[in-house]
N, C-alpha and C. Protein backbone atom coordinates (compact mmCIF):
# COMPACT_ATOMS: atom_id res chain seq x y z
N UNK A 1 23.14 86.33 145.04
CA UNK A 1 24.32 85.52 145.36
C UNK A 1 24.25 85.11 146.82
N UNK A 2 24.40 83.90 147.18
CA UNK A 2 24.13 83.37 148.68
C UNK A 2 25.38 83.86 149.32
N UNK A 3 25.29 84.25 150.43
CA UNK A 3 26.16 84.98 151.45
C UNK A 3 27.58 83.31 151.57
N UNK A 4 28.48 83.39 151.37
CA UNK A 4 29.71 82.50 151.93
C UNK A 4 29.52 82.02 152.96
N UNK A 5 29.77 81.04 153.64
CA UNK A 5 30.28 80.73 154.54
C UNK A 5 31.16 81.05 155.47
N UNK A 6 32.27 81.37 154.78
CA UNK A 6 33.71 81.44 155.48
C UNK A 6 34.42 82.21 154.35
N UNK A 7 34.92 83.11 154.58
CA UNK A 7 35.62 83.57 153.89
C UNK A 7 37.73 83.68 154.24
N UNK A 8 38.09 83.08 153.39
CA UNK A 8 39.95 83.47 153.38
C UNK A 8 40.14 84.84 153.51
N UNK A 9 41.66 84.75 154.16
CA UNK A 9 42.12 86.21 153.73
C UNK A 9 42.61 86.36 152.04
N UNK A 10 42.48 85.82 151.73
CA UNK A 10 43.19 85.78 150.36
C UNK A 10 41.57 86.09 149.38
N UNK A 11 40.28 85.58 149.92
CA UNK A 11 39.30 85.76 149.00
C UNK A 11 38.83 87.24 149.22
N UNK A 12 39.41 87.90 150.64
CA UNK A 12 38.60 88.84 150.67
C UNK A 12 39.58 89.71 150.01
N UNK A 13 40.92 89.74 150.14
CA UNK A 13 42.08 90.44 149.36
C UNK A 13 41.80 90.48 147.78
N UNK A 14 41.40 89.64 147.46
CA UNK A 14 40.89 88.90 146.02
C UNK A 14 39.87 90.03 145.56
N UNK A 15 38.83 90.21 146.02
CA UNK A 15 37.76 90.96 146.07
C UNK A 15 37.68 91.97 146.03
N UNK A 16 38.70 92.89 146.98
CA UNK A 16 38.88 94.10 147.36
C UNK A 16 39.40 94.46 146.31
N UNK A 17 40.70 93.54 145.47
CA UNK A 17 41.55 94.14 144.61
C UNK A 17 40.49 94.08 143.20
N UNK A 18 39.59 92.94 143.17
CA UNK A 18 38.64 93.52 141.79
C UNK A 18 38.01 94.66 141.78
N UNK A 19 37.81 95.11 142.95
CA UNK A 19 36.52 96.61 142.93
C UNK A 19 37.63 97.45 142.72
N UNK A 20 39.24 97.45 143.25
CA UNK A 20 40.55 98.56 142.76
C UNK A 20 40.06 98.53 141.43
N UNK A 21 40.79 97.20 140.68
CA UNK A 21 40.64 97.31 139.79
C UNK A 21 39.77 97.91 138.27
N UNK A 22 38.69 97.62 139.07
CA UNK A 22 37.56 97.99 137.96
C UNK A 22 37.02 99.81 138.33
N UNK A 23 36.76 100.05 139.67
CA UNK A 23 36.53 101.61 139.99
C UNK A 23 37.88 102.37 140.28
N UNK A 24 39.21 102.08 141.04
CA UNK A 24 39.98 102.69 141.53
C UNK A 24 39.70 102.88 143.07
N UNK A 25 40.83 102.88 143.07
CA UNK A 25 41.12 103.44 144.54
C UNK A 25 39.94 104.08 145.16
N UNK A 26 39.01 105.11 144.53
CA UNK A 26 37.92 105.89 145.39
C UNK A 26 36.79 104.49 145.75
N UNK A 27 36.95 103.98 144.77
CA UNK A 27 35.38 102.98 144.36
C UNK A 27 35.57 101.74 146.03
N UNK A 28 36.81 101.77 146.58
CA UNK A 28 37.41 101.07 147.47
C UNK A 28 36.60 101.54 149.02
N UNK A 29 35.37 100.51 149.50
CA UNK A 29 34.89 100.71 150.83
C UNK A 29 34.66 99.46 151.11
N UNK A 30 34.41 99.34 152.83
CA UNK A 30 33.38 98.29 152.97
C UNK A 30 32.16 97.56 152.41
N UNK A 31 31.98 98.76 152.33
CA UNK A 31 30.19 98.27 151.57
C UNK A 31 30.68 97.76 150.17
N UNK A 32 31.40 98.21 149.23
CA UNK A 32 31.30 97.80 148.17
C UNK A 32 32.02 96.48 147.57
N UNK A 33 33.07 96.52 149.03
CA UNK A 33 33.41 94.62 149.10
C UNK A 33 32.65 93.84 149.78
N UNK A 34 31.75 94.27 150.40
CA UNK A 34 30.58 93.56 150.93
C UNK A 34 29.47 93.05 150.12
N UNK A 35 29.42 94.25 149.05
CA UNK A 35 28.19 93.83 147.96
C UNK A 35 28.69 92.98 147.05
N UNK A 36 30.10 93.43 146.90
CA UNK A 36 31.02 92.32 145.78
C UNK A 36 30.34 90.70 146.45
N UNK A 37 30.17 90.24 147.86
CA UNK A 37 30.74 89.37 148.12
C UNK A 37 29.18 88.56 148.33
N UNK A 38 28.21 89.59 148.26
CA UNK A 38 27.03 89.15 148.27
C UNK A 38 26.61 88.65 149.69
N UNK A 39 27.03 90.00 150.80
CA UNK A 39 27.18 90.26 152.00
C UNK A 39 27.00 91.18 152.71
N UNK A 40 26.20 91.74 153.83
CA UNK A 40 25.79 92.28 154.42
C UNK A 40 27.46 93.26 154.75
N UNK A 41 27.10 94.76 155.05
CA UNK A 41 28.62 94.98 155.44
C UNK A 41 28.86 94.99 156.95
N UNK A 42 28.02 95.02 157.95
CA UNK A 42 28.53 94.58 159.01
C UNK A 42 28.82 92.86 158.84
N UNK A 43 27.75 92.69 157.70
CA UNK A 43 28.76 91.01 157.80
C UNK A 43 30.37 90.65 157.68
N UNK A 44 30.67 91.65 156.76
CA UNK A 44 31.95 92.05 156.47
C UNK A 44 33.11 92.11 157.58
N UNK A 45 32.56 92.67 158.88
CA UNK A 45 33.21 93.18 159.74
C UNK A 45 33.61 91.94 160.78
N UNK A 46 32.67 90.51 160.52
CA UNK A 46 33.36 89.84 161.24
C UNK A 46 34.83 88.75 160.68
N UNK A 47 35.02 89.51 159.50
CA UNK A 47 36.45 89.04 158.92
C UNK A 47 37.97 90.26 159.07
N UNK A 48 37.15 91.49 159.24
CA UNK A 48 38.50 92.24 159.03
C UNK A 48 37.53 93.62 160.09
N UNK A 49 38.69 93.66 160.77
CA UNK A 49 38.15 95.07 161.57
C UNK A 49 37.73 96.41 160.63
N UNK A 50 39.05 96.55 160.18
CA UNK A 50 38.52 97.88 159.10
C UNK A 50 38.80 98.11 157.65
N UNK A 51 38.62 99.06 157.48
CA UNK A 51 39.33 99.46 155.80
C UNK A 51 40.90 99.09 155.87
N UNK A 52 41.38 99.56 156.86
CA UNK A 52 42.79 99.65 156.59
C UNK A 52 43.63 98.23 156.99
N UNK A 53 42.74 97.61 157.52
CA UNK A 53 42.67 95.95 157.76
C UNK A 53 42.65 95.15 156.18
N UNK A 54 41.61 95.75 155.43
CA UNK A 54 41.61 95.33 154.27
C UNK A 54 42.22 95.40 153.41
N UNK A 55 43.18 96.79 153.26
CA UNK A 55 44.22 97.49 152.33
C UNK A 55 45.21 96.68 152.72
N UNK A 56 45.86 96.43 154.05
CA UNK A 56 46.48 95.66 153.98
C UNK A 56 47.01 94.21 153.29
N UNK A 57 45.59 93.55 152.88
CA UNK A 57 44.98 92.11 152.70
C UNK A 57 45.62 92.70 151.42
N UNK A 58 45.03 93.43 150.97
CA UNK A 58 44.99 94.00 148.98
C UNK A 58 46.43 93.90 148.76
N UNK A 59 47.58 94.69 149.71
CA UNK A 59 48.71 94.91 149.31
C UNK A 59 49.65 93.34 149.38
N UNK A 60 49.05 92.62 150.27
CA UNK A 60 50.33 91.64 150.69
C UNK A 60 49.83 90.33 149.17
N UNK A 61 48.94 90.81 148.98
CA UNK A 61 48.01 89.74 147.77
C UNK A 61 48.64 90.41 146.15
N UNK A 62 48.91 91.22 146.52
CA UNK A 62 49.58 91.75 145.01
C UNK A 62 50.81 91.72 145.24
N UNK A 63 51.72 92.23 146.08
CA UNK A 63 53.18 91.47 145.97
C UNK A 63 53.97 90.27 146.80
N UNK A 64 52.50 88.85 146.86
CA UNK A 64 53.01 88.15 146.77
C UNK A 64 53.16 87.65 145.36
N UNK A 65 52.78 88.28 144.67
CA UNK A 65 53.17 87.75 143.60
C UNK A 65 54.62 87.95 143.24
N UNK A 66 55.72 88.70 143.75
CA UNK A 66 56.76 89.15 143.45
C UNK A 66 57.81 88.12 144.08
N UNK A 67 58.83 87.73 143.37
CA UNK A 67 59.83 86.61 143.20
C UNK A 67 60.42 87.65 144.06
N UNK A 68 60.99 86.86 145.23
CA UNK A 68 61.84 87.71 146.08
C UNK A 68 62.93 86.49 146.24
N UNK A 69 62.95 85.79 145.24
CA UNK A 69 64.33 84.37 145.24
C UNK A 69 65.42 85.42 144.91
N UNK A 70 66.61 84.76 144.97
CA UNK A 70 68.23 85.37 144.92
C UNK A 70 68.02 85.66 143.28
N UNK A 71 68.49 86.43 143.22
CA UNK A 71 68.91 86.74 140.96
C UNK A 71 69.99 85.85 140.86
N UNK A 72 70.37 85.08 140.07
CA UNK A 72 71.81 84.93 139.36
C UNK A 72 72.50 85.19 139.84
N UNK A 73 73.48 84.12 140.72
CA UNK A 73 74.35 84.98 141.86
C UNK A 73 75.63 85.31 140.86
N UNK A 74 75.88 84.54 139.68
CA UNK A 74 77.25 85.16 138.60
C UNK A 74 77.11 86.55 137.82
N UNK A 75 75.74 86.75 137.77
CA UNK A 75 75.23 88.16 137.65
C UNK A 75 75.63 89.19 138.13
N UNK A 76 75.85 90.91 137.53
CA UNK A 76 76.88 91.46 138.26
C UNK A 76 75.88 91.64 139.46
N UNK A 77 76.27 93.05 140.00
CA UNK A 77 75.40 93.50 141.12
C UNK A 77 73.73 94.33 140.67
N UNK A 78 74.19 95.48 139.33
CA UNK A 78 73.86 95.78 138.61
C UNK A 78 72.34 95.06 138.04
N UNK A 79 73.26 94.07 137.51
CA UNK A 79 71.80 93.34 137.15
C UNK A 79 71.00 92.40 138.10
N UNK A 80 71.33 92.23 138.80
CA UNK A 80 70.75 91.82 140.10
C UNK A 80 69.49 92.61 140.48
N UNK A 81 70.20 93.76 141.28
CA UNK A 81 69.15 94.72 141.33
C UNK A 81 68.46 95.16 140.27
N UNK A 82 68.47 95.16 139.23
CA UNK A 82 67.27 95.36 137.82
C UNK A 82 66.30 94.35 137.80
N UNK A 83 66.64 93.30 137.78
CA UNK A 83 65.62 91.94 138.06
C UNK A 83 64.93 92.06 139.20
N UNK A 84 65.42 92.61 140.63
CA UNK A 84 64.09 92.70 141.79
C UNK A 84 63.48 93.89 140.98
N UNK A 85 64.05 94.78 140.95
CA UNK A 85 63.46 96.00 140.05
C UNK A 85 61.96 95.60 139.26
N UNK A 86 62.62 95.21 138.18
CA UNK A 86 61.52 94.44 137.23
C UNK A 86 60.44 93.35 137.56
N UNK A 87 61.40 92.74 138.71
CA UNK A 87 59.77 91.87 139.51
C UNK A 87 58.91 92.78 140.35
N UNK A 88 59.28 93.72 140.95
CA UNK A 88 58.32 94.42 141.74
C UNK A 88 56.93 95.25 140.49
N UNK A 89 58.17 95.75 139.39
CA UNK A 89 57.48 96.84 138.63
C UNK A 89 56.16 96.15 137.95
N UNK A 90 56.86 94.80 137.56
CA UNK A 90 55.47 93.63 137.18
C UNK A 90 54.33 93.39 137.98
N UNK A 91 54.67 93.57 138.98
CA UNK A 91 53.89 92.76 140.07
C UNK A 91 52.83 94.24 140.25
N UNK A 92 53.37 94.80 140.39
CA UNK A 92 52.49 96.34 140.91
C UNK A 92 52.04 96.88 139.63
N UNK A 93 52.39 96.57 139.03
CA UNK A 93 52.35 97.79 137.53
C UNK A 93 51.02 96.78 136.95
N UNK A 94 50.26 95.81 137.08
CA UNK A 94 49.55 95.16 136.69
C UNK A 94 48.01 95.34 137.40
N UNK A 95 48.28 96.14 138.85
CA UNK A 95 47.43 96.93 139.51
C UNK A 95 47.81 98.12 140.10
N UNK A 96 48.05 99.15 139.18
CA UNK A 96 48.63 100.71 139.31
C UNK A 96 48.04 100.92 140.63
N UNK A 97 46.61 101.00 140.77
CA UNK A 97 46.07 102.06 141.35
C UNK A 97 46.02 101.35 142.97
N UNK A 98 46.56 100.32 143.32
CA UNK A 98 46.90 100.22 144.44
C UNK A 98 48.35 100.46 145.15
N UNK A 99 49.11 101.23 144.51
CA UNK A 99 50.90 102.05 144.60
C UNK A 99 50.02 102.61 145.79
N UNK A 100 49.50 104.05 145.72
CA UNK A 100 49.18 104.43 147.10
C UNK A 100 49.00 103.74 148.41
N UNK A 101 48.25 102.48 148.47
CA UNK A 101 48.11 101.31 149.33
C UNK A 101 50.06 100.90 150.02
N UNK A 102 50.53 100.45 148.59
CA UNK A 102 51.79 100.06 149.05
C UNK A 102 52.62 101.03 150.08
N UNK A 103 52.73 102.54 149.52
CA UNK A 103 53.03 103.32 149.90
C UNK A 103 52.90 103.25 151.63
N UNK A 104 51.71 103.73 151.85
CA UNK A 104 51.00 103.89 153.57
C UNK A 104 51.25 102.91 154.07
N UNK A 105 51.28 101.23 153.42
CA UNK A 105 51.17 100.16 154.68
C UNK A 105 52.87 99.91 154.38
N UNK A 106 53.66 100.63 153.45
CA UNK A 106 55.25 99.66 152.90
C UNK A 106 55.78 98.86 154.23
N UNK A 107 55.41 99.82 155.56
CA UNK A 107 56.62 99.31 156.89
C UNK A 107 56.32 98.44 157.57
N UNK A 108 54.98 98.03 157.03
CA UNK A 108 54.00 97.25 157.87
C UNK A 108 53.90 95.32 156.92
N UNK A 109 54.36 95.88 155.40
CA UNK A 109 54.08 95.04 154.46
C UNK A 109 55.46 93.83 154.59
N UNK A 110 55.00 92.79 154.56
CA UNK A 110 56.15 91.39 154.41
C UNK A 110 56.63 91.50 153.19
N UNK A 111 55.34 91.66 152.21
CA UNK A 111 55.99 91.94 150.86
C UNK A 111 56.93 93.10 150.39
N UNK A 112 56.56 94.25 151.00
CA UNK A 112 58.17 94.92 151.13
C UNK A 112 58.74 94.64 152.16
N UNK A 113 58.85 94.37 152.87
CA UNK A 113 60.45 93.80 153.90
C UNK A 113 61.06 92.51 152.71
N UNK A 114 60.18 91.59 152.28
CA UNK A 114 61.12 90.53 151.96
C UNK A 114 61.88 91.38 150.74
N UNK A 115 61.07 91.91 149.40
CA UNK A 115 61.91 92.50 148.46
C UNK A 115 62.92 93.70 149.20
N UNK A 116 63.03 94.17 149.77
CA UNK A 116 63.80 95.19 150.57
C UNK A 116 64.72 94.35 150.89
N UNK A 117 64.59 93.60 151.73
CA UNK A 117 65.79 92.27 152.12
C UNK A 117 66.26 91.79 151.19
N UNK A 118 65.92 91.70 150.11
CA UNK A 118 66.33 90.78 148.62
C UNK A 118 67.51 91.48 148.37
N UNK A 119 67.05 92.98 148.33
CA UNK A 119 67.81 94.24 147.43
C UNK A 119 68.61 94.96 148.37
N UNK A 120 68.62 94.41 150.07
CA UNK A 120 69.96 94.89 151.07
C UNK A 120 70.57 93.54 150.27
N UNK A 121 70.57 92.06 150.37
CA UNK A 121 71.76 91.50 150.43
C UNK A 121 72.70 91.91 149.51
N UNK A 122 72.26 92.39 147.99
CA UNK A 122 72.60 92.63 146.82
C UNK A 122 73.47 94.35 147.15
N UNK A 123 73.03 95.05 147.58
CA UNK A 123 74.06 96.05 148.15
C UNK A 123 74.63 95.94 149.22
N UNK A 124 74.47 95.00 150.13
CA UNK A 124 75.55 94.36 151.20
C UNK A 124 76.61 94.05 150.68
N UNK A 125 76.69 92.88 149.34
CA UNK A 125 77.81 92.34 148.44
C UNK A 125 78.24 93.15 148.43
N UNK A 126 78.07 94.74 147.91
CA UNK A 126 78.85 95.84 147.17
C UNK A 126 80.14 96.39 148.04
N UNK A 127 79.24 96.07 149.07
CA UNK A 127 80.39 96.98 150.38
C UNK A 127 79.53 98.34 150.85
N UNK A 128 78.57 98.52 149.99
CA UNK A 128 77.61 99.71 150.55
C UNK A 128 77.06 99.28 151.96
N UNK A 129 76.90 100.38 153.01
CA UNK A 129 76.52 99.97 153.88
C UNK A 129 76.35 101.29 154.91
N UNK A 130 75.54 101.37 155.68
CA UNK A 130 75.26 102.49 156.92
C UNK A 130 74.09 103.35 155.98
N UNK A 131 74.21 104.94 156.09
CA UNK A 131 73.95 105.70 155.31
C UNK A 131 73.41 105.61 154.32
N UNK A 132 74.74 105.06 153.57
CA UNK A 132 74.32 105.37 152.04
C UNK A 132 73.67 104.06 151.33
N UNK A 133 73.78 102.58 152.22
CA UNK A 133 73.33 101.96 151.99
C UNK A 133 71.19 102.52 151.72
N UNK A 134 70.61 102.68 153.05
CA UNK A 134 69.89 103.29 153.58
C UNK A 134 69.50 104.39 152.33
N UNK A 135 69.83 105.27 151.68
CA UNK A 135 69.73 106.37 150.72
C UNK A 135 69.59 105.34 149.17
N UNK A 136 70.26 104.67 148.79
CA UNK A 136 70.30 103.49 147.51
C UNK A 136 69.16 102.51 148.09
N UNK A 137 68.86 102.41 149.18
CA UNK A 137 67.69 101.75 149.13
C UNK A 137 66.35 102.59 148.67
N UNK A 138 65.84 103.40 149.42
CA UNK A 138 65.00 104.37 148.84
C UNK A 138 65.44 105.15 147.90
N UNK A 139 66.59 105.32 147.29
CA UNK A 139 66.41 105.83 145.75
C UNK A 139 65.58 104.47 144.81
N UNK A 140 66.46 103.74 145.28
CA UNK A 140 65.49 102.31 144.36
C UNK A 140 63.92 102.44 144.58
N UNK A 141 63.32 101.99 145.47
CA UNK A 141 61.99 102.46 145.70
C UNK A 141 61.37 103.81 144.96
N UNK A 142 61.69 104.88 145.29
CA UNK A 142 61.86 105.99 144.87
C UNK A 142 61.37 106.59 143.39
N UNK A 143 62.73 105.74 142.71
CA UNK A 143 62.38 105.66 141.56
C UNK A 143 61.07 104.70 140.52
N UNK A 144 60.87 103.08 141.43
CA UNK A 144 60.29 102.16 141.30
C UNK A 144 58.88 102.68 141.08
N UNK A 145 58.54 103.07 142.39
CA UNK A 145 57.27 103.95 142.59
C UNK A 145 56.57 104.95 142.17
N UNK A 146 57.32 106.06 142.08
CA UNK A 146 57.19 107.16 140.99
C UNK A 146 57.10 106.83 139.45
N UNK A 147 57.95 105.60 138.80
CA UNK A 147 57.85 105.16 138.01
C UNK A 147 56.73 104.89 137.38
N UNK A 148 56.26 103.91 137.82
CA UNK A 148 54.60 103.31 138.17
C UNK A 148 53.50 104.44 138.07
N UNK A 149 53.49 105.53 138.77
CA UNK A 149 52.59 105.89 139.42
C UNK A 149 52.36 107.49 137.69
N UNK A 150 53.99 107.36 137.68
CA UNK A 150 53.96 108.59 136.39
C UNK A 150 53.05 107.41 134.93
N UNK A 151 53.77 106.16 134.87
CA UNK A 151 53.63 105.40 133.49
C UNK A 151 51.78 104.81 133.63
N UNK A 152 51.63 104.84 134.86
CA UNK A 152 49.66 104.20 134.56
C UNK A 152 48.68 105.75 135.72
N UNK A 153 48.93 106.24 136.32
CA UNK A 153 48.58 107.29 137.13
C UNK A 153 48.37 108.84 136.45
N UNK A 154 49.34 109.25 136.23
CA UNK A 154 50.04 110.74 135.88
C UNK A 154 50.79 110.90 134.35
N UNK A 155 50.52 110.01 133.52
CA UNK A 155 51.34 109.85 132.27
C UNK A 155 50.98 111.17 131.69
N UNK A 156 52.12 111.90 131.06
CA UNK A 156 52.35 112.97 130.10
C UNK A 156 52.20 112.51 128.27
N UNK A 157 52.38 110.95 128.58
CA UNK A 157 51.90 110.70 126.52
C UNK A 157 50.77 110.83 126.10
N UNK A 158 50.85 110.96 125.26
CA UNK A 158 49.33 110.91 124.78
C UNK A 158 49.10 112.66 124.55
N UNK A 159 47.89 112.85 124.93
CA UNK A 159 47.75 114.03 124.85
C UNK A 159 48.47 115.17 125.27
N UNK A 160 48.69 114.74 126.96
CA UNK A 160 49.99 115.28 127.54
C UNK A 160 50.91 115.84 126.82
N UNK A 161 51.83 114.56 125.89
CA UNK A 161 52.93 115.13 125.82
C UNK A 161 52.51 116.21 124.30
N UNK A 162 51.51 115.75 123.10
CA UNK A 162 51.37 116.96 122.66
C UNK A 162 51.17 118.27 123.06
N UNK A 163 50.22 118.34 123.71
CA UNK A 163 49.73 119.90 124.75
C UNK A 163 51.01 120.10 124.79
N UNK A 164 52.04 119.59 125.92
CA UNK A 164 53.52 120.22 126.16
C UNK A 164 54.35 120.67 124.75
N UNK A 165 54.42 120.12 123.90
CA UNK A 165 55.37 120.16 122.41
C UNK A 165 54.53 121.34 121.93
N UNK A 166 53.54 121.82 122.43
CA UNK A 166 53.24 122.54 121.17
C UNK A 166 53.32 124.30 122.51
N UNK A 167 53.47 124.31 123.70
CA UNK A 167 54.07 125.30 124.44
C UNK A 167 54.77 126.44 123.03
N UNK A 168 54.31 127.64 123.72
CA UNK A 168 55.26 128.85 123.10
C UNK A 168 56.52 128.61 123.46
N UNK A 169 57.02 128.22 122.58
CA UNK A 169 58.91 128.23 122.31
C UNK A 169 59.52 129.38 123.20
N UNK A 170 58.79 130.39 122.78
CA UNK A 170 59.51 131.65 123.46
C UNK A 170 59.83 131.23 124.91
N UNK A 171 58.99 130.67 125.32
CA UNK A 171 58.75 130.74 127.07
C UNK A 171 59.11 129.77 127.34
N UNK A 172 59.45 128.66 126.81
CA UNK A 172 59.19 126.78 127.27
C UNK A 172 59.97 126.23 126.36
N UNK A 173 60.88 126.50 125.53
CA UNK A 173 61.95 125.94 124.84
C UNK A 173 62.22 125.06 124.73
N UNK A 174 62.92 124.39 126.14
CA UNK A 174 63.47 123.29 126.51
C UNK A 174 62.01 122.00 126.79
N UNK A 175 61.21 122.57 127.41
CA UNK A 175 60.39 121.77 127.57
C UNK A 175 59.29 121.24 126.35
N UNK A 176 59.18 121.96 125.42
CA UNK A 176 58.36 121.92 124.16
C UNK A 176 59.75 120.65 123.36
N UNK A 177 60.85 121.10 123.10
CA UNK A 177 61.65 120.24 122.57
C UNK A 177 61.56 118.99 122.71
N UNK A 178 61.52 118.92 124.22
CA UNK A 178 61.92 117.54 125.69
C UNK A 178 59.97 116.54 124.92
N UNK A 179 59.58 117.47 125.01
CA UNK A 179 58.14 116.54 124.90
C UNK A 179 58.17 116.15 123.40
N UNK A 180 58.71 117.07 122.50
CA UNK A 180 58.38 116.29 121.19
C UNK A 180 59.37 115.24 121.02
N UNK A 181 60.27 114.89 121.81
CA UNK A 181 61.57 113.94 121.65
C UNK A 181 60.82 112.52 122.93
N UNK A 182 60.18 113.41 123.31
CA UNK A 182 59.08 112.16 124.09
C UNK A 182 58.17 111.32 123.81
N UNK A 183 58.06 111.92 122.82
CA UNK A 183 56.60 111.32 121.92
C UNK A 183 57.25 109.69 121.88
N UNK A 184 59.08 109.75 121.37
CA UNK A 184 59.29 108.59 120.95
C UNK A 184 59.94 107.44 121.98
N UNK A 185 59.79 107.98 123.30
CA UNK A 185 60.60 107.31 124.40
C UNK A 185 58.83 106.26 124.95
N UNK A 186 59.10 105.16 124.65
CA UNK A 186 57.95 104.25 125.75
C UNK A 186 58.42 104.08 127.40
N UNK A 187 57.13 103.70 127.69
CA UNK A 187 57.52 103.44 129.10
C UNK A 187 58.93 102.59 129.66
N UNK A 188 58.71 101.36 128.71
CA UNK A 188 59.76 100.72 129.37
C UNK A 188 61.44 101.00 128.99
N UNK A 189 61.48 102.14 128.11
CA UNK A 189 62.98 103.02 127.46
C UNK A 189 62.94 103.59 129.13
N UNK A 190 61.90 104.55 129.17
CA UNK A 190 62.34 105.62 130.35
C UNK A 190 62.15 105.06 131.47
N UNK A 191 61.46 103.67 131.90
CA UNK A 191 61.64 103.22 133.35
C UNK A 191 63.30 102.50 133.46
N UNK A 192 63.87 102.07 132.70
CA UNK A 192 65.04 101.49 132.46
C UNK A 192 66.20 102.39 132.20
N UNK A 193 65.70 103.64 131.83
CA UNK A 193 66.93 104.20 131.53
C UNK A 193 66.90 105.13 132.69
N UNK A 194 66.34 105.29 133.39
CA UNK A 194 65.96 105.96 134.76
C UNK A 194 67.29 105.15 135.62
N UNK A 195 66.43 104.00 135.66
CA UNK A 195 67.13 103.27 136.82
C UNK A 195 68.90 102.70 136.53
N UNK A 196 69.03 103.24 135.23
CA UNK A 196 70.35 102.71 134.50
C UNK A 196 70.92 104.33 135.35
N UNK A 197 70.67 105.18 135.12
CA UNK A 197 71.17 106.94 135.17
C UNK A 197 71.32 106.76 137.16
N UNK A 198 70.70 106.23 137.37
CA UNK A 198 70.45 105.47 139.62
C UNK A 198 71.32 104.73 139.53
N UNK A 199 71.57 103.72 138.88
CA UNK A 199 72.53 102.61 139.11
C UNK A 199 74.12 103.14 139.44
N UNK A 200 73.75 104.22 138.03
CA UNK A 200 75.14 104.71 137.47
C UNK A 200 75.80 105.38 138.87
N UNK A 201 74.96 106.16 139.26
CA UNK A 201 75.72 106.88 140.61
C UNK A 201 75.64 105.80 142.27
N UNK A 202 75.08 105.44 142.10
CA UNK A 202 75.06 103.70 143.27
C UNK A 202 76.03 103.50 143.02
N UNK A 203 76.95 103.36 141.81
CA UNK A 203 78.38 102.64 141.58
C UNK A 203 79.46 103.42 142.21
N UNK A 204 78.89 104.61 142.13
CA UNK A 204 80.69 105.28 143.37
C UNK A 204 80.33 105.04 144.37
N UNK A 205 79.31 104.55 145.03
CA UNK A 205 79.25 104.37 146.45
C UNK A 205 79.65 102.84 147.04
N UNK A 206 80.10 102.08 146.14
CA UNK A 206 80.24 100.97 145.92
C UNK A 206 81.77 100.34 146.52
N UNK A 207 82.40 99.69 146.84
CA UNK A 207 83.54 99.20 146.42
C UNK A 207 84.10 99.45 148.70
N UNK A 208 85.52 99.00 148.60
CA UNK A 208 85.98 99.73 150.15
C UNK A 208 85.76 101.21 150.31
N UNK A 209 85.59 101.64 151.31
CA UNK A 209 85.36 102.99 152.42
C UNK A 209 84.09 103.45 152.11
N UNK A 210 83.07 102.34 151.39
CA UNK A 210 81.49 102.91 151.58
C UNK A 210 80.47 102.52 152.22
N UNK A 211 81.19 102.40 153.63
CA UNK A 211 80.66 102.09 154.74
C UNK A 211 79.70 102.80 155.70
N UNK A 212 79.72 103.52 156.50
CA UNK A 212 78.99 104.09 157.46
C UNK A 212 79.01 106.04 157.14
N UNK A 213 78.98 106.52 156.20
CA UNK A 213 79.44 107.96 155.75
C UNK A 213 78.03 107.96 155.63
């Protein structure tokens, strides 16, 4: 493959995120977006200083894909925030194994400041604000993330959740029960009903005097 010319930030983001994709997160170096690119890897180096130069590129390239436009402003608040919800979970959940990426660069990322900004104005409306605003923001995240990371990362179905259901009763009761009643919950029951059970308590914090506490 003849060495490029010139390379975008967007081709090398492009690149980086196929080798995520196809090896994971470990398979993720210089050299091996260098060979992707049919490029020397100090050639590499005169586009991006380092790895973490590059992770960057990876993260802002996967949630630009995320609609950070207003929801339905006749929409309650509720569903407002479920729709950034559901655009982020799309957007990331389509390349799991770069969540860790998001994670380390989040404070650094446009693509989380703008969805973060999306999902303050939407609890600004509420009257939430100071504190607890601040706490409903990272529960959202929180949950978003962990979400993700349990449903394509760490999933308990499958084999998981048999191994668990079949636990000595004696000892694991609750949890042998919990997994065979799991078998029938999919991802998108328990990422939704998660964030429905979050919402639910966001709502007392809601309304006058949930200001700066």
């Amino acid at each position: 493959m003849p060495r490029p010319r010139s390379l975008a930030p967007d081709q090398l983001a492009a690149t980086a995120l196929a080798v995520i994709d196809r090896e994971g997160l470990t398979g993720l170096s210089m050299r091996a977006v260098a060979k992707e690119l049919g490029m020397s890897t100090m050639g590499l180096y005169r586009y991006v200083r380092d790895r973490e130069e590059l992770e960057r590129l990876v993260v802002e390239l996967v949630l630009g894909a995320v609609d950070t436009g207003p929801p339905d402003p006749a929409a309650g608040w509720r569903e407002r925030i479920t729709v950034m919800v559901r655009r982020m979970r799309d957007a990331v959940g389509a390349h799991p194994a770069v969540v860790p990426l998001i994670i380390a660069h989040r404070h650094r990322s446009l693509g989380v400041l703008r969805w973060s900004e999306a999902v303050l104005v939407v609890l600004d409306e509420t009257g939430m604000a100071g504190e607890r605003r601040v706490v409903a923001l990272r529960a959202l995240l929180g949950h978003l993330i962990g979400a993700i990371q349990l449903e394509h990362l760490g999933s308990l179905a499958g084999a998981g959740t048999v191994a668990i259901s079949e636990l000595p009763p004696d000892a694991f009761p609750h949890m042998a029960a919990t997994a065979r009643t799991a078998r029938n919950v999919d991802a998108d029951r328990e990422f939704l009903g998660g964030l429905a059970i979050l919402l639910d308590g966001l709502e007392g914090l809601t309304g006058p005097g949930t200001g700066d506490r």
